[in-house]
PDB file of N, CA and C in Angstrom:
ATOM      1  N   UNK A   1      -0.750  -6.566 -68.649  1.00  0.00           N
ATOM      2  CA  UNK A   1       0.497  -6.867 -69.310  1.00  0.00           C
ATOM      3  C   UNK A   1       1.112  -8.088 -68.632  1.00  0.00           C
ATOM      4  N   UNK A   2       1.518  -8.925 -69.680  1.00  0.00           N
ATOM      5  CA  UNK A   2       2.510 -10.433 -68.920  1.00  0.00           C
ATOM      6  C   UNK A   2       3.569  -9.842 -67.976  1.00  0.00           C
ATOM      7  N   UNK A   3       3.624 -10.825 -67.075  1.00  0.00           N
ATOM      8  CA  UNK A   3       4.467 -10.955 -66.316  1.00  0.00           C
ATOM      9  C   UNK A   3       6.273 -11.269 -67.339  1.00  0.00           C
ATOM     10  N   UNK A   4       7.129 -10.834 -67.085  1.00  0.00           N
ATOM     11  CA  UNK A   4       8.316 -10.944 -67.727  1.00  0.00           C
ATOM     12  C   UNK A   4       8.550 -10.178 -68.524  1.00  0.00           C
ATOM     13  N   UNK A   5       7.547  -9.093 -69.162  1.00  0.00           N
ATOM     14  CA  UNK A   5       7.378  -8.422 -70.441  1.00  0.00           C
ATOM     15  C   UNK A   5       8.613  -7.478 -70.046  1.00  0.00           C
ATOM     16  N   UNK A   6       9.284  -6.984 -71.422  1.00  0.00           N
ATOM     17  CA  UNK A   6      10.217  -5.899 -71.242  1.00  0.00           C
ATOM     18  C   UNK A   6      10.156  -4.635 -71.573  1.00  0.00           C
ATOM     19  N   UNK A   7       9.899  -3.975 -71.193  1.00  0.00           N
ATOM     20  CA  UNK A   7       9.944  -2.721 -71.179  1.00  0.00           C
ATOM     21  C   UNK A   7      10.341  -1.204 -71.272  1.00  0.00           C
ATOM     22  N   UNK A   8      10.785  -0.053 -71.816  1.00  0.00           N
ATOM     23  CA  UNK A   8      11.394   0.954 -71.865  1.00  0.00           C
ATOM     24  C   UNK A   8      10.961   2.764 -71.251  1.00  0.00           C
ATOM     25  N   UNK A   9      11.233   2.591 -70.428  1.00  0.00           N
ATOM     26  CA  UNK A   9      10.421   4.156 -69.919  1.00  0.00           C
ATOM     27  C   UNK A   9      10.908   5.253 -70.928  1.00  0.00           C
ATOM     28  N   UNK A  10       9.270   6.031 -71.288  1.00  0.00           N
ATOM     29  CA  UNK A  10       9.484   7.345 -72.121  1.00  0.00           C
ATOM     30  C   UNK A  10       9.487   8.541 -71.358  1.00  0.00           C
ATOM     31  N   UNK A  11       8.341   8.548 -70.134  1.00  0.00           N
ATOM     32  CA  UNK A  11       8.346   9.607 -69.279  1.00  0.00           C
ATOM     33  C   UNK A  11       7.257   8.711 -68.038  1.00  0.00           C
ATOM     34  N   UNK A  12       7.310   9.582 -66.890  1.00  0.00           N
ATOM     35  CA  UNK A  12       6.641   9.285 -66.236  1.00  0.00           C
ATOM     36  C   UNK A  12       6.496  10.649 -65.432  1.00  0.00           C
ATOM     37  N   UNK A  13       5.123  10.714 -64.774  1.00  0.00           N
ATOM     38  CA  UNK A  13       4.631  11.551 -63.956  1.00  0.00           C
ATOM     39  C   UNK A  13       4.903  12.099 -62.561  1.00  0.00           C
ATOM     40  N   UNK A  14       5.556  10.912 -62.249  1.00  0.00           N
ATOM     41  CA  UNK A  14       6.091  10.558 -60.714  1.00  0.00           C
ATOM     42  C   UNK A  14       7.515  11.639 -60.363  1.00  0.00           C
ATOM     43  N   UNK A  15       7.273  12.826 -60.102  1.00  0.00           N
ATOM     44  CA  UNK A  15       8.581  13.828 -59.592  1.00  0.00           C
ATOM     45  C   UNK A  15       9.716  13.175 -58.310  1.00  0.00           C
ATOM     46  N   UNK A  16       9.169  12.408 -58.153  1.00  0.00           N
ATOM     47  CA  UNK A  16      10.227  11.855 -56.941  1.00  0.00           C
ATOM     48  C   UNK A  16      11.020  10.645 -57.202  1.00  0.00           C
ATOM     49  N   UNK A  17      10.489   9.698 -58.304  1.00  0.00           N
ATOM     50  CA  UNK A  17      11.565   9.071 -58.905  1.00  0.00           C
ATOM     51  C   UNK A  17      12.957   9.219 -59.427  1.00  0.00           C
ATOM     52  N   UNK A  18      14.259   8.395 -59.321  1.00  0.00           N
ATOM     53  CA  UNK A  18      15.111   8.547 -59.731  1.00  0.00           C
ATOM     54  C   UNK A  18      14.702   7.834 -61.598  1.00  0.00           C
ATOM     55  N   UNK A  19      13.765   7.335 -61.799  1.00  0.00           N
ATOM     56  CA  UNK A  19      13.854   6.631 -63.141  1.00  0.00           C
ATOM     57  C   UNK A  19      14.266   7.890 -64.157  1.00  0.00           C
ATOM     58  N   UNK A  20      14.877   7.748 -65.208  1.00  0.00           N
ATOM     59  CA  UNK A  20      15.244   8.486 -66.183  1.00  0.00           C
ATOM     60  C   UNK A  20      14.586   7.769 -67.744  1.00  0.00           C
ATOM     61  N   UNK A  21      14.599   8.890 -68.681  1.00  0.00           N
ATOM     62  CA  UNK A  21      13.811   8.131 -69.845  1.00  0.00           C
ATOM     63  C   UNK A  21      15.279   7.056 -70.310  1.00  0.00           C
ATOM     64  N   UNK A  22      14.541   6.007 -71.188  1.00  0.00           N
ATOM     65  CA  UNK A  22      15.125   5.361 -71.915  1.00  0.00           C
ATOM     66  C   UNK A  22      15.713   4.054 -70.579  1.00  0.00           C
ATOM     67  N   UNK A  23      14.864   4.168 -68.881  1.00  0.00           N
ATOM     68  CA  UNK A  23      15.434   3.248 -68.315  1.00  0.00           C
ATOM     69  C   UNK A  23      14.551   1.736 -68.463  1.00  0.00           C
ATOM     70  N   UNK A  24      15.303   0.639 -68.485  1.00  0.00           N
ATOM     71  CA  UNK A  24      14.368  -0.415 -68.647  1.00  0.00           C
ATOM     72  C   UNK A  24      14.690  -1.380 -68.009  1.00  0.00           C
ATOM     73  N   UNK A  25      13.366  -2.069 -67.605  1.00  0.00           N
ATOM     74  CA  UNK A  25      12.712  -3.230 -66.552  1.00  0.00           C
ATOM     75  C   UNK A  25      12.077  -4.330 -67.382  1.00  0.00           C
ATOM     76  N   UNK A  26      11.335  -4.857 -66.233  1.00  0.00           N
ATOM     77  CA  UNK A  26      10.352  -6.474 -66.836  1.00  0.00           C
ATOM     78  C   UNK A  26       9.814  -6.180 -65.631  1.00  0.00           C
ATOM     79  N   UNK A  27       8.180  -6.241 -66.780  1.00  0.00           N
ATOM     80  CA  UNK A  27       6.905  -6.074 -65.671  1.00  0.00           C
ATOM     81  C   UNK A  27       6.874  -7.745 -64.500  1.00  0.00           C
ATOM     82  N   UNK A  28       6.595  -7.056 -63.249  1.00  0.00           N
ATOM     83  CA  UNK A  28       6.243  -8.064 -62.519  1.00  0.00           C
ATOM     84  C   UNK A  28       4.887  -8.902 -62.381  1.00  0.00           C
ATOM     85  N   UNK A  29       4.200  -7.942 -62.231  1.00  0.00           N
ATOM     86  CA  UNK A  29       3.059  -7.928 -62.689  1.00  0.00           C
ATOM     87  C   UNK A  29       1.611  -6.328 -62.485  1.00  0.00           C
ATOM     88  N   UNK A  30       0.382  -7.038 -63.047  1.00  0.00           N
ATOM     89  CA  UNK A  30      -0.710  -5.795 -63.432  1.00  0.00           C
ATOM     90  C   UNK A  30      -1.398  -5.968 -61.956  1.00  0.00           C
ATOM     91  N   UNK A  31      -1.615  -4.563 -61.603  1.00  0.00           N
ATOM     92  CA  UNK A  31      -2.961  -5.032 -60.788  1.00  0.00           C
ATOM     93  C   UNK A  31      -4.230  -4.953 -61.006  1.00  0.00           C
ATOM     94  N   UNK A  32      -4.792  -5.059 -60.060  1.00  0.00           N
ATOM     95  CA  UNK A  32      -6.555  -5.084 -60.089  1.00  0.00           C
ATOM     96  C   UNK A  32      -6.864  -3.586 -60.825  1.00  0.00           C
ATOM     97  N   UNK A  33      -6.302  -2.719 -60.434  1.00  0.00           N
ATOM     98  CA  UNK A  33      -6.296  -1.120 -60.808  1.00  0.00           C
ATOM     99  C   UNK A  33      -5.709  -0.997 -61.911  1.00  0.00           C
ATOM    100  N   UNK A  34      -4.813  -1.529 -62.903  1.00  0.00           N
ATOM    101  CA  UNK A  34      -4.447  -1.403 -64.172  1.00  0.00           C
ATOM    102  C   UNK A  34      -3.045  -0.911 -63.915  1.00  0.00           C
ATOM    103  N   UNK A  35      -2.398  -0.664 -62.658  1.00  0.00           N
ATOM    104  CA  UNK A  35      -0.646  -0.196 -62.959  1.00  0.00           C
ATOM    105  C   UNK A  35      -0.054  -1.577 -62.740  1.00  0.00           C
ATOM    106  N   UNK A  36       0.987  -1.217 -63.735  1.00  0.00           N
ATOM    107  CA  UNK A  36       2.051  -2.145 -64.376  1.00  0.00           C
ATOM    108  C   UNK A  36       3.409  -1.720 -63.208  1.00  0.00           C
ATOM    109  N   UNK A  37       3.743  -2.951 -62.184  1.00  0.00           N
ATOM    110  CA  UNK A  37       4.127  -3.412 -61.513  1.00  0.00           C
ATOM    111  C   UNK A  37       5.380  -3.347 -61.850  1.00  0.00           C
ATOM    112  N   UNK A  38       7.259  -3.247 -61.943  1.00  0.00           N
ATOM    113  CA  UNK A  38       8.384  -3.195 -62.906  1.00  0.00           C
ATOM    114  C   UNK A  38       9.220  -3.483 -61.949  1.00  0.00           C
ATOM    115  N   UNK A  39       9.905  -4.233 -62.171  1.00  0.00           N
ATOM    116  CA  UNK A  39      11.416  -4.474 -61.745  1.00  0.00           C
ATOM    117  C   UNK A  39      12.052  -3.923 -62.466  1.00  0.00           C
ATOM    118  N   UNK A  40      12.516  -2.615 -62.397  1.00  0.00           N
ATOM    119  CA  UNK A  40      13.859  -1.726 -63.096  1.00  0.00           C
ATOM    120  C   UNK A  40      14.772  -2.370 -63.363  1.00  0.00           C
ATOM    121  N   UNK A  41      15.772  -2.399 -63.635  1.00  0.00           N
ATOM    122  CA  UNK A  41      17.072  -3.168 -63.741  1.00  0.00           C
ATOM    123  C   UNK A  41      17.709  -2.119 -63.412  1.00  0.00           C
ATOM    124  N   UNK A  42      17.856  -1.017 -62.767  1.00  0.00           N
ATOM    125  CA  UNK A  42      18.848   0.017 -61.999  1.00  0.00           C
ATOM    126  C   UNK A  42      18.309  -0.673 -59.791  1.00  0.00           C
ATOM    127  N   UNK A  43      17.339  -1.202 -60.365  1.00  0.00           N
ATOM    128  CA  UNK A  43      17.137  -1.595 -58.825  1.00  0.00           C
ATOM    129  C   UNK A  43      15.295  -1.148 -58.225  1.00  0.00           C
ATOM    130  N   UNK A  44      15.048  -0.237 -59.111  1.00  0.00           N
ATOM    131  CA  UNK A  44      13.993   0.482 -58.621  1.00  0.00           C
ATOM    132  C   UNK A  44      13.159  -0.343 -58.733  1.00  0.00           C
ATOM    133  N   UNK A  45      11.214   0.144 -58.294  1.00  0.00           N
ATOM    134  CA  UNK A  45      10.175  -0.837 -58.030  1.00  0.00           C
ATOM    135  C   UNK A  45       9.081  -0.389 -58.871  1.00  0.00           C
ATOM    136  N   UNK A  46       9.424   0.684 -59.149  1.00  0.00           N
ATOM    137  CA  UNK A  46       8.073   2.047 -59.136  1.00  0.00           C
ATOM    138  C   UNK A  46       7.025   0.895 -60.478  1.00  0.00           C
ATOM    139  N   UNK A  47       6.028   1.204 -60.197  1.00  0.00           N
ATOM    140  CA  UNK A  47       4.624   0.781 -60.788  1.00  0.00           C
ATOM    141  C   UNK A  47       4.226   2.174 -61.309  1.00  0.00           C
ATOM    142  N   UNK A  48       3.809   1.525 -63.371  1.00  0.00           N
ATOM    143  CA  UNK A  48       3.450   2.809 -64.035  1.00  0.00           C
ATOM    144  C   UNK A  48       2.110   2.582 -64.322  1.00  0.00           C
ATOM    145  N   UNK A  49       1.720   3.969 -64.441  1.00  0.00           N
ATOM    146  CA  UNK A  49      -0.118   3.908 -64.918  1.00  0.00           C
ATOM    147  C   UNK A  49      -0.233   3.967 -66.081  1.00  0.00           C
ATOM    148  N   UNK A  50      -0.454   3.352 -66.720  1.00  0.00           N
ATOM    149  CA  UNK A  50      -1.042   3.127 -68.504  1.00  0.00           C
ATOM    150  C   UNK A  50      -1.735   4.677 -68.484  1.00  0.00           C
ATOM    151  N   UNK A  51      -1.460   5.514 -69.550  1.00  0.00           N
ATOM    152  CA  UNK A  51      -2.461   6.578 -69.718  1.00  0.00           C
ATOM    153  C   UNK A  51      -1.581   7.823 -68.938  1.00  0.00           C
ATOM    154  N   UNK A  52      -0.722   7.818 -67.850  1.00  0.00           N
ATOM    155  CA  UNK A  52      -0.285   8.762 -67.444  1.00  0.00           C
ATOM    156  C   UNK A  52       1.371   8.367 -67.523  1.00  0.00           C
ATOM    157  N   UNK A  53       1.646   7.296 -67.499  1.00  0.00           N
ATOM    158  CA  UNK A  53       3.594   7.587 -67.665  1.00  0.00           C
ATOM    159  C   UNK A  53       3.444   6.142 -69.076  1.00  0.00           C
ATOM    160  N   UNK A  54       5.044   7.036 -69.872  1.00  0.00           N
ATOM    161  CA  UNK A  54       4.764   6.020 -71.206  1.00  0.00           C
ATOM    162  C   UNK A  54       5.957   5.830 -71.090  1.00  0.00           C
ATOM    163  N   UNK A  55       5.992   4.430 -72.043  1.00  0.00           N
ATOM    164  CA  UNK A  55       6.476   3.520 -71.669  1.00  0.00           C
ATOM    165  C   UNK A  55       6.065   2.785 -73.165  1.00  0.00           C
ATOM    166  N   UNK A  56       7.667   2.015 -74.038  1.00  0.00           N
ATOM    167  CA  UNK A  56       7.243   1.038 -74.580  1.00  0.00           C
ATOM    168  C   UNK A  56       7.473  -0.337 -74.689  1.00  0.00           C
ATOM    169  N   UNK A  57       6.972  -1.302 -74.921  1.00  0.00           N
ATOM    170  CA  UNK A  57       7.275  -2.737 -74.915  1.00  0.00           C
ATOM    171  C   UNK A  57       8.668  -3.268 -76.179  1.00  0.00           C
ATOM    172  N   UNK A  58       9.730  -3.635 -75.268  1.00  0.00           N
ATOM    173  CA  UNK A  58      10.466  -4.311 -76.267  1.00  0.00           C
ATOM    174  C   UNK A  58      10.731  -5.579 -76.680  1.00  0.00           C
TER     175      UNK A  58
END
């Protein structure tokens, strides 16, 4: 996924996150491993895995 892309969290897997659905970022970037890298706009960092936390592009 581009770098800058915007984004909307549907759920994610991660129990220790503060992210909530409907929070949204801009990917920083992908890695070698396929998670999508996010600058939250609440502040957070967390990187999502395609296939296990969803998420859509706005």
């Amino acid at each position: 996924m581009s770098s800058g892309t915007r984004i909307r969290l549907i759920s994610t897997t991660d129990d220790m996150t503060r992210l909530c659905e409907g929070d949204e970022g801009t990917v920083d970037h992908t890695d070698s491993i396929g998670t999508v890298h996010v600058d939250w706009d609440n502040g957070s960092t967390l990187g999502l895995i395609p296939g296990e936390d969803r998420f859509i592009i706005l």
